[in-house]
Protein backbone atom coordinates (compact mmCIF):
# COMPACT_ATOMS: atom_id res chain seq x y z
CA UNK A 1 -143.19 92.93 64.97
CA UNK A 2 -141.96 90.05 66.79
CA UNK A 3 -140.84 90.10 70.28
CA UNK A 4 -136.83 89.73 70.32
CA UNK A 5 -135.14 89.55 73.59
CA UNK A 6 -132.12 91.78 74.45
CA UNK A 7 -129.16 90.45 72.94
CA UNK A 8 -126.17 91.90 74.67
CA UNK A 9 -123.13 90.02 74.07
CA UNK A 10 -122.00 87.49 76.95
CA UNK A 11 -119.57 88.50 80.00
CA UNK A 12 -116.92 86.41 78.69
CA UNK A 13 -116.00 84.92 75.52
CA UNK A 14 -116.71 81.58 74.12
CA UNK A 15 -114.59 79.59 76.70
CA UNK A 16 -115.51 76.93 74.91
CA UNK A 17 -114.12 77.90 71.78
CA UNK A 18 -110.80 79.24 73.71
CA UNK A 19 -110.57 75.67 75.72
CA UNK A 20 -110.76 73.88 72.00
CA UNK A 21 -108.57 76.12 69.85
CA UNK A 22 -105.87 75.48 72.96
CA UNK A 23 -106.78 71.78 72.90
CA UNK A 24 -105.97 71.46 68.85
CA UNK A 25 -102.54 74.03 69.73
CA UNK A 26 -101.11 71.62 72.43
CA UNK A 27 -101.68 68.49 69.92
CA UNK A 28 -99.89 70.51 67.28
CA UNK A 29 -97.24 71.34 69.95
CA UNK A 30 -96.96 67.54 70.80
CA UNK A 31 -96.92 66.44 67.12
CA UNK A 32 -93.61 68.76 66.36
CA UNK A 33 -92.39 67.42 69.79
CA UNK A 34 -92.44 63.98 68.81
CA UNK A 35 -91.53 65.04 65.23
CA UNK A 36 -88.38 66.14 66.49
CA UNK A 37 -87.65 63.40 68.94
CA UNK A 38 -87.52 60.82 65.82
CA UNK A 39 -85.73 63.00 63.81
CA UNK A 40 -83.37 64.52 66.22
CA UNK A 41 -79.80 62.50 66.34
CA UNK A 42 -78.32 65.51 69.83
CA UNK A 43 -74.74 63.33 68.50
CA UNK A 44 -74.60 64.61 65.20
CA UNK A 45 -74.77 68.35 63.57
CA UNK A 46 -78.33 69.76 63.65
CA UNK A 47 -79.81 71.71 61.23
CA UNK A 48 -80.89 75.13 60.67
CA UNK A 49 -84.42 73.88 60.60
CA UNK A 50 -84.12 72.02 63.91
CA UNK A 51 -82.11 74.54 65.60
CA UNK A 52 -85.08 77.23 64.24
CA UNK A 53 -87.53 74.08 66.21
CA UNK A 54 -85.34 73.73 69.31
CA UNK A 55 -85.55 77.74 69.70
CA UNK A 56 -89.41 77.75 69.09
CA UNK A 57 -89.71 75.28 72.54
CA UNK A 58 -86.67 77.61 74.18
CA UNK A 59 -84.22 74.93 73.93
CA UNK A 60 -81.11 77.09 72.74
CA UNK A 61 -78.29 75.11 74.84
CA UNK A 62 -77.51 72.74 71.22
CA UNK A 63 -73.84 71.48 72.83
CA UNK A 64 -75.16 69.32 75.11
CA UNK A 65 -76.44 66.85 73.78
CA UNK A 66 -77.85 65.35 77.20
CA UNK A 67 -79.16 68.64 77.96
CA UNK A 68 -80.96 69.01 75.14
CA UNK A 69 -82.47 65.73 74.86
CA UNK A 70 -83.38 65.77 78.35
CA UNK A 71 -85.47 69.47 77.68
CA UNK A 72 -87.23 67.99 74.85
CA UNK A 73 -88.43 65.01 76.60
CA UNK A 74 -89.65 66.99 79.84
CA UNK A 75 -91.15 69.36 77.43
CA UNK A 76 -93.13 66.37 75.56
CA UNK A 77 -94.31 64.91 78.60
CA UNK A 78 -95.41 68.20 80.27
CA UNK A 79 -97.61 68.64 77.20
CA UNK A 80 -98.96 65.05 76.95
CA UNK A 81 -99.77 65.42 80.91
CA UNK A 82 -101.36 68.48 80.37
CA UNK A 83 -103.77 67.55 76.97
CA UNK A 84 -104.98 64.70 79.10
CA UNK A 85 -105.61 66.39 81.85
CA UNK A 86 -108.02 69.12 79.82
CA UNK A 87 -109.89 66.31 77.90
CA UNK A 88 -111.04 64.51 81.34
């Protein structure tokens, strides 16, 4: 028989896993961001599918148009600031 050493699962999970699978989540998040910032016109009607995105981020305040643009950009940035600062 061969001598196998205790294998008792670690303290804490994979943190690397965790700190990657949040990594690829926030790109995603920026990619819909940015989706919606070229698609988004806050002067004309929105759709049901934007209003559905807008929600997703809690932007719900659709009548103000300055508002709303202003949310989405802060909300863009924050997650740009943020995915740099975890890959340094």
């Amino acid at each position: 028989m061969q001598n196998q050493k205790d294998k008792t699962p670690p303290l804490f999970p994979d943190l690397d896993n965790i700190h990657a699978r949040y990594i690829i989540q926030l790109e995603k998040r920026i990619e819909t961001l940015k989706d919606l910032c070229r698609e988004l016109n806050p002067y004309e009607p929105l759709t049901e599918e934007q209003i559905l995105i807008l929600a997703r981020f809690d932007i719900t305040d659709t009548n103000d148009p300055f508002k709303m643009t202003n949310l989405l950009l802060m909300q863009l940035e924050d997650a740009i600031t943020e995915l740099k600062n975890l890959k340094e």
